[in-house]
N, C-alpha and C. Protein backbone atom coordinates (compact mmCIF):
# COMPACT_ATOMS: atom_id res chain seq x y z
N UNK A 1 -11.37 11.27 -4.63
CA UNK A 1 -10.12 11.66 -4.08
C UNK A 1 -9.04 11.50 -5.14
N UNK A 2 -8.18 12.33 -5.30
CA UNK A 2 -7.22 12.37 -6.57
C UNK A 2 -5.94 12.50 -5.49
N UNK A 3 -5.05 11.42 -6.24
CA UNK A 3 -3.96 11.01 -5.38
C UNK A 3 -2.78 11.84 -6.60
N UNK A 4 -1.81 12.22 -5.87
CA UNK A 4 -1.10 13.05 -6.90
C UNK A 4 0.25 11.77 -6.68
N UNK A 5 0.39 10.94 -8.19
CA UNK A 5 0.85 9.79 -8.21
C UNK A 5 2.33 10.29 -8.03
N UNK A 6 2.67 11.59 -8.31
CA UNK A 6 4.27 11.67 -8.66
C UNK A 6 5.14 11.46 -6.89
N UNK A 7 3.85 12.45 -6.18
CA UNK A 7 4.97 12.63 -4.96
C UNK A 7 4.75 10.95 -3.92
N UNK A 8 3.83 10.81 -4.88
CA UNK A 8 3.52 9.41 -3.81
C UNK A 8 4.77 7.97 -4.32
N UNK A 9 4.87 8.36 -5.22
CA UNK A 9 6.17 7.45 -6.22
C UNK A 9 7.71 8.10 -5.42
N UNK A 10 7.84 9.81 -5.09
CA UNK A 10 8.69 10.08 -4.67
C UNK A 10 8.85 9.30 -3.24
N UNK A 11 7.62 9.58 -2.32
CA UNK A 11 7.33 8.71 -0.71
C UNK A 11 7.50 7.21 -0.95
N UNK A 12 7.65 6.56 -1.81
CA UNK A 12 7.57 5.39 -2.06
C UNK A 12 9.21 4.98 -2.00
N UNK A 13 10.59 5.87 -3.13
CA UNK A 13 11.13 5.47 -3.04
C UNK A 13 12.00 5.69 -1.89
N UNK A 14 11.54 6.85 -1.14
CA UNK A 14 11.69 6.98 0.24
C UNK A 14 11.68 6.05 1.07
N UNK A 15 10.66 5.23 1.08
CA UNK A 15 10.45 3.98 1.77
C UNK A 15 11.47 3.12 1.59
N UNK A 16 11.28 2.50 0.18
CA UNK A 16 11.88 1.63 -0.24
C UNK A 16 13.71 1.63 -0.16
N UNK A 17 14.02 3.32 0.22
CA UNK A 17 15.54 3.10 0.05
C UNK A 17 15.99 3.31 1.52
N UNK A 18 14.90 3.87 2.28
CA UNK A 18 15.41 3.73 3.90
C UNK A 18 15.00 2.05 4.26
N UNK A 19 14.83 0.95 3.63
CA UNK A 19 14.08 0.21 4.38
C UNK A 19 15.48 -1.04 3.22
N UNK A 20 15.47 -0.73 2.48
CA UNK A 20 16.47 -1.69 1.46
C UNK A 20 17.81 -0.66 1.41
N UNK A 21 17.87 0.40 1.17
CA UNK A 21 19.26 0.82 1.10
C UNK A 21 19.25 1.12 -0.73
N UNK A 22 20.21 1.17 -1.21
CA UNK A 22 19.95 1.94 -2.59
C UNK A 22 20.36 0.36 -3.59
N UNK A 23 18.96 0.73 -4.72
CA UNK A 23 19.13 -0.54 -5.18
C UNK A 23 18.77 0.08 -6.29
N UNK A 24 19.15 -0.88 -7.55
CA UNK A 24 18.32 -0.76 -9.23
C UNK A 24 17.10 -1.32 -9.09
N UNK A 25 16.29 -0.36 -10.13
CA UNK A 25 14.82 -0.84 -10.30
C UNK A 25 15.42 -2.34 -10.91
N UNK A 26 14.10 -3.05 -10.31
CA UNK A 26 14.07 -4.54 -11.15
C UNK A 26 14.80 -5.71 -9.56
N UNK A 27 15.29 -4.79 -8.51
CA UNK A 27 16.46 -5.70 -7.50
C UNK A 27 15.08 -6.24 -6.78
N UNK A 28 15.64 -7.34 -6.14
CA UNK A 28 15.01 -8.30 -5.47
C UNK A 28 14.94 -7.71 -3.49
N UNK A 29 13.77 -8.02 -3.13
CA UNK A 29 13.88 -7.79 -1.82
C UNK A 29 12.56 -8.18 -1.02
N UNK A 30 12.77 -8.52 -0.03
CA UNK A 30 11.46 -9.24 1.01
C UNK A 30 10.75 -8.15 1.62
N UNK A 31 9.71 -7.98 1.72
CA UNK A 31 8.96 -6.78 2.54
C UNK A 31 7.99 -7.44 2.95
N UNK A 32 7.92 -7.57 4.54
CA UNK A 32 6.82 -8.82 4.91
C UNK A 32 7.03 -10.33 4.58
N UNK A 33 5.87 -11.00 4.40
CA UNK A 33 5.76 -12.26 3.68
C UNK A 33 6.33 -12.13 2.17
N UNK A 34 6.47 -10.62 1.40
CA UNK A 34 6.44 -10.93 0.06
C UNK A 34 7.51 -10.65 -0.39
N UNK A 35 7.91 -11.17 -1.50
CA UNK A 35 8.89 -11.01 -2.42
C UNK A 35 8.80 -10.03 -3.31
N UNK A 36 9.26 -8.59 -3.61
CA UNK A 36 9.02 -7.59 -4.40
C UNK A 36 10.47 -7.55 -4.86
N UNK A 37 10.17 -6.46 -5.94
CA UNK A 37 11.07 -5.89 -6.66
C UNK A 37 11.05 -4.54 -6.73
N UNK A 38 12.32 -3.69 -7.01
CA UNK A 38 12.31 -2.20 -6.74
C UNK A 38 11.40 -1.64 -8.38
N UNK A 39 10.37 -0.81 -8.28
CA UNK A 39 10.04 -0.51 -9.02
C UNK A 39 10.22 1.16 -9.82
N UNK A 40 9.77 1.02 -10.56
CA UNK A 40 10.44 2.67 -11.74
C UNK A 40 8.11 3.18 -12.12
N UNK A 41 8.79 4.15 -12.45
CA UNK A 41 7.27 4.66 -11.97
C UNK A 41 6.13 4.53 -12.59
N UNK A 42 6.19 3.64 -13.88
CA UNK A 42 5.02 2.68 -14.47
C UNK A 42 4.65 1.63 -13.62
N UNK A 43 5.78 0.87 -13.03
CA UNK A 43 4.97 -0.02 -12.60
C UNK A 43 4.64 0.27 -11.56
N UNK A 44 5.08 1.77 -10.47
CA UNK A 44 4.14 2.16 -8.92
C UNK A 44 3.33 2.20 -9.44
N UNK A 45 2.95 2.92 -10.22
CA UNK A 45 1.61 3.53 -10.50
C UNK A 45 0.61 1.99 -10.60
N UNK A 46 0.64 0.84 -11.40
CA UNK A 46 0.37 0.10 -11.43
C UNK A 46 -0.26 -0.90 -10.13
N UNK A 47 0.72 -0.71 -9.29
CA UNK A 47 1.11 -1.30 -7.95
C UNK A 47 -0.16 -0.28 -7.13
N UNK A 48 0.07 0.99 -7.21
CA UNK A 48 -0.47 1.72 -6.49
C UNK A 48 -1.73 1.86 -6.13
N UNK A 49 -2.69 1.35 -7.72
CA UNK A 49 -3.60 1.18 -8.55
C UNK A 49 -4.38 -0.26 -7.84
N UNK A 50 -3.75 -1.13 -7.93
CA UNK A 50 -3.97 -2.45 -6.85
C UNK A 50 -4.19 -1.89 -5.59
N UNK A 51 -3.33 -1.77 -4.86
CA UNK A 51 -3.79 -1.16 -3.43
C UNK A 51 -4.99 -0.41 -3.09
N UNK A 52 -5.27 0.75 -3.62
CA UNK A 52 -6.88 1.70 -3.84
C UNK A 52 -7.83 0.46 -4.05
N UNK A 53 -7.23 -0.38 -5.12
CA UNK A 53 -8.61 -1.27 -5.37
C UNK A 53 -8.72 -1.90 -4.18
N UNK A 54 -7.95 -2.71 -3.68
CA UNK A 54 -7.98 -3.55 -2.44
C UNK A 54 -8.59 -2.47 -1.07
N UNK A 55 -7.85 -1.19 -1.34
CA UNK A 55 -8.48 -0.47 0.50
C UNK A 55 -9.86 0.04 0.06
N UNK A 56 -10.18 0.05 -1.20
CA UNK A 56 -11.73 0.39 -1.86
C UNK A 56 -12.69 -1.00 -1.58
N UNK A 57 -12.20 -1.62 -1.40
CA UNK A 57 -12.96 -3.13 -1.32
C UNK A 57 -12.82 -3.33 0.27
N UNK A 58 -12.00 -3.34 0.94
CA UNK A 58 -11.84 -3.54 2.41
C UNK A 58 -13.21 -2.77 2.79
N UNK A 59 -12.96 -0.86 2.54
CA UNK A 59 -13.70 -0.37 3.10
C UNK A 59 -15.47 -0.32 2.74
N UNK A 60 -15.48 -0.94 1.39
CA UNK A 60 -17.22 -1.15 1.10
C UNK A 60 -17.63 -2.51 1.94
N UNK A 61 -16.63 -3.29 1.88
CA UNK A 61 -17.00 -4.56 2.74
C UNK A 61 -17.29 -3.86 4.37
N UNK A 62 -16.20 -3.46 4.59
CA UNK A 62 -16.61 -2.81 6.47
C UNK A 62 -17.91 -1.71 6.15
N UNK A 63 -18.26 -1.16 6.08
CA UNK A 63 -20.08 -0.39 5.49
C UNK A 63 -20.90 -1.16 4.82
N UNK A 64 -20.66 -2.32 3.95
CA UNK A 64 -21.84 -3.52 4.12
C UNK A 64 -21.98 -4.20 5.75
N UNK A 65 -21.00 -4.28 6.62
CA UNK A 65 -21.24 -5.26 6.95
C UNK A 65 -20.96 -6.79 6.65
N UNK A 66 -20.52 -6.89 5.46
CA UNK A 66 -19.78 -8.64 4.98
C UNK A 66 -18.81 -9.00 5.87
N UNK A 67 -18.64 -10.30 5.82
CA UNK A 67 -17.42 -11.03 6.64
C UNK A 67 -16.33 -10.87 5.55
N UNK A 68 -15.08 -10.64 6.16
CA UNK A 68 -13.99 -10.80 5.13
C UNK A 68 -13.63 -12.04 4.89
N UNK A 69 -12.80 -12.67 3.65
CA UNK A 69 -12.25 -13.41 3.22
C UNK A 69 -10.93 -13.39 3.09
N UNK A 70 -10.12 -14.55 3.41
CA UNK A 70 -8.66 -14.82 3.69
C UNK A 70 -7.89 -14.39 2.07
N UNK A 71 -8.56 -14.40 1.44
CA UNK A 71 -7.94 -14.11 0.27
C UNK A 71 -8.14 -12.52 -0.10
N UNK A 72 -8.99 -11.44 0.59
CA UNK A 72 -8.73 -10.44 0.66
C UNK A 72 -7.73 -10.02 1.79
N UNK A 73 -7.80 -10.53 2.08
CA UNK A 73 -6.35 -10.04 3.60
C UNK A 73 -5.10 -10.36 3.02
N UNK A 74 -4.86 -11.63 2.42
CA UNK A 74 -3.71 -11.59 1.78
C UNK A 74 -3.51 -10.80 0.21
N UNK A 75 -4.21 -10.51 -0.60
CA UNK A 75 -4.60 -9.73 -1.10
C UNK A 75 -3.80 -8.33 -1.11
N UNK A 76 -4.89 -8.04 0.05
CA UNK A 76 -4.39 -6.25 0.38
C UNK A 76 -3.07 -6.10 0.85
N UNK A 77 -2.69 -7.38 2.04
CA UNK A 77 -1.29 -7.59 2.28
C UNK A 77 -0.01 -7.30 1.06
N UNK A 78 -0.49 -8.01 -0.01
CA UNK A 78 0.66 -8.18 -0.83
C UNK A 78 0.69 -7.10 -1.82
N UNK A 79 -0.54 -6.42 -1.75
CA UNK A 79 -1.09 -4.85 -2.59
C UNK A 79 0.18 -3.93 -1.37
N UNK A 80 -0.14 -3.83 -0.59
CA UNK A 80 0.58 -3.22 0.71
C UNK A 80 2.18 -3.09 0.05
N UNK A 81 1.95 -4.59 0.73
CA UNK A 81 3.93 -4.40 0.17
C UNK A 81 4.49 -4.57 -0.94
N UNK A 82 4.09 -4.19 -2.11
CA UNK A 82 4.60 -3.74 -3.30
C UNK A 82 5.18 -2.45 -3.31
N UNK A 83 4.35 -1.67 -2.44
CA UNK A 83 4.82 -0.29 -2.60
C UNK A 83 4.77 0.39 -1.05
N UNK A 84 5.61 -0.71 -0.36
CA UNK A 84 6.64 -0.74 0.88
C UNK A 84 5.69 0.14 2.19
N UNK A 85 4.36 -0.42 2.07
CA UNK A 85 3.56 -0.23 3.55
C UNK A 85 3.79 -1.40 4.07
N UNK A 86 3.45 -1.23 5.29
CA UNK A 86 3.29 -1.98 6.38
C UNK A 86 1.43 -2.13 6.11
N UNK A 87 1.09 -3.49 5.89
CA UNK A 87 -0.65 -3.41 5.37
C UNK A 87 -1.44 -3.51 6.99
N UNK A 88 -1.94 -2.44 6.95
CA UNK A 88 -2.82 -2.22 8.42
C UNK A 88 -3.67 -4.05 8.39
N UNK A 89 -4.03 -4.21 9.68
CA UNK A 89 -4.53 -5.57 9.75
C UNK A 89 -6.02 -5.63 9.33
N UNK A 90 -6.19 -6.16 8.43
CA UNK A 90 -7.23 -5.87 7.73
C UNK A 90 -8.71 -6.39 8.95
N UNK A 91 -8.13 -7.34 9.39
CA UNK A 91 -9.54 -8.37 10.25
C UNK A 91 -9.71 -6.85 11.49
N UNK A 92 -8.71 -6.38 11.30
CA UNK A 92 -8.94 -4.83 13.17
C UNK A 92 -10.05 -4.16 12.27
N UNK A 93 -9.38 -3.92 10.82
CA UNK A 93 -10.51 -2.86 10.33
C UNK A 93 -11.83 -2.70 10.70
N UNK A 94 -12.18 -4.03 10.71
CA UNK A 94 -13.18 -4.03 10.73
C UNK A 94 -14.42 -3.98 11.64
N UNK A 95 -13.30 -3.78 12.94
CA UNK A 95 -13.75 -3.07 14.53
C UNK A 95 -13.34 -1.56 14.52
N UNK A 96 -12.70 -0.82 13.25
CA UNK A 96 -12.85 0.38 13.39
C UNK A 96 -12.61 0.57 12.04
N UNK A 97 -11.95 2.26 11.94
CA UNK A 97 -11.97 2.62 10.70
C UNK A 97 -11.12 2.98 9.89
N UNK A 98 -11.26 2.32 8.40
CA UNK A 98 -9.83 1.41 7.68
C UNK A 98 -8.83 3.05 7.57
N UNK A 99 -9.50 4.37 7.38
CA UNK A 99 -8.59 5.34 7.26
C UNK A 99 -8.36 6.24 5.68
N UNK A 100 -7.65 6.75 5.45
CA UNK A 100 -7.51 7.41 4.53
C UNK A 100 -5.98 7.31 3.64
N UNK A 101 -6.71 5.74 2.56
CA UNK A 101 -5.43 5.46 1.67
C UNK A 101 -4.43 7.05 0.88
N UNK A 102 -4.87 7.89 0.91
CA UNK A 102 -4.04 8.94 0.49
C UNK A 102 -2.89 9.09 1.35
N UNK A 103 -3.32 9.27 2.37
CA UNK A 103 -2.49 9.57 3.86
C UNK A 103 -0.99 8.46 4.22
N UNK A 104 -1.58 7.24 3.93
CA UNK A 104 -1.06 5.41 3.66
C UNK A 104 0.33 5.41 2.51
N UNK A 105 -0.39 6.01 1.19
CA UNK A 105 0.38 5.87 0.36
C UNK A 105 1.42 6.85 -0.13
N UNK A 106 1.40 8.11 1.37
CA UNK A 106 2.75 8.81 1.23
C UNK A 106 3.57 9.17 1.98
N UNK A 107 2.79 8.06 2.75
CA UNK A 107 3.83 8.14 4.50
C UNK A 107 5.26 7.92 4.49
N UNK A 108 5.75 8.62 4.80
CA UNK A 108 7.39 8.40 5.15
C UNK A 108 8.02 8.34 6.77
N UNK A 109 6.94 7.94 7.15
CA UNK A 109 6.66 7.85 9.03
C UNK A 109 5.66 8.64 9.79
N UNK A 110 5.55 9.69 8.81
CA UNK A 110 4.72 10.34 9.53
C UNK A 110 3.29 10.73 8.38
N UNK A 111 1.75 10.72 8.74
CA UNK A 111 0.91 10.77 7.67
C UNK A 111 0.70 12.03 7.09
N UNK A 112 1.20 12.09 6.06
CA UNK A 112 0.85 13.52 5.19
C UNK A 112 0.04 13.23 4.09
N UNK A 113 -0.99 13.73 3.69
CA UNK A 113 -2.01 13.22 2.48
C UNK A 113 -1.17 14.29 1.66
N UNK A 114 -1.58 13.80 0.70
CA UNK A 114 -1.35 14.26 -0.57
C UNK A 114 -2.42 15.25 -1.61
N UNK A 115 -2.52 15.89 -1.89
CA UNK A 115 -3.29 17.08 -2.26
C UNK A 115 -3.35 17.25 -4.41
């Protein structure tokens, strides 16, 4: 699946400026439990890059069959809110199905994948 990083950086600062209001890259702000900073589009991409790894690992763990670990939940949590999702509950995942991170990472309320 090829995520087209630009418009997902555009959905991102979408997020980030309906949810903080208009800030400089580098500003401080709480999203969830975490402490982030507004980012410029090396470091989404970076950020973005974490998250795939984390919903790539959620979802091989839910198709093994493994028990999750508290340190992947917080994990994916803090992968999540770097780049201003709301992190689906990772322990539900695993009574159904985790979904389609494309869809996740360009939501602006409503799910549009990215192409």
């Amino acid at each position: 699946m090829a995520i087209d990083v630009d418009a997902a950086f555009q959905s991102y600062e979408t997020r980030f400026r309906e949810k903080f209001g208009e800030k400089p890259v580098g500003a401080f702000a709480k999203f969830a439990n975490t402490m982030i900073q507004k980012l410029d589009r090396a470091g989404f991409e970076a950020r973005l890059e974490a998250y795939l790894r984390w919903h790539r690992e959620s979802k091989r763990l839910l198709g093994s069959g493994a028990t999750i670990s508290d340190v992947l939940v917080m994990e994916f949590e803090e992968a999540s809110s770097w780049i201003c999702l709301e992190a689906p509950n990772v322990l539900e995942m695993f009574s159904g199905e985790v979904g389609d991170p494309a869809e996740m990472v360009t939501s602006t309320g409503q799910r549009a994948a990215v192409k």
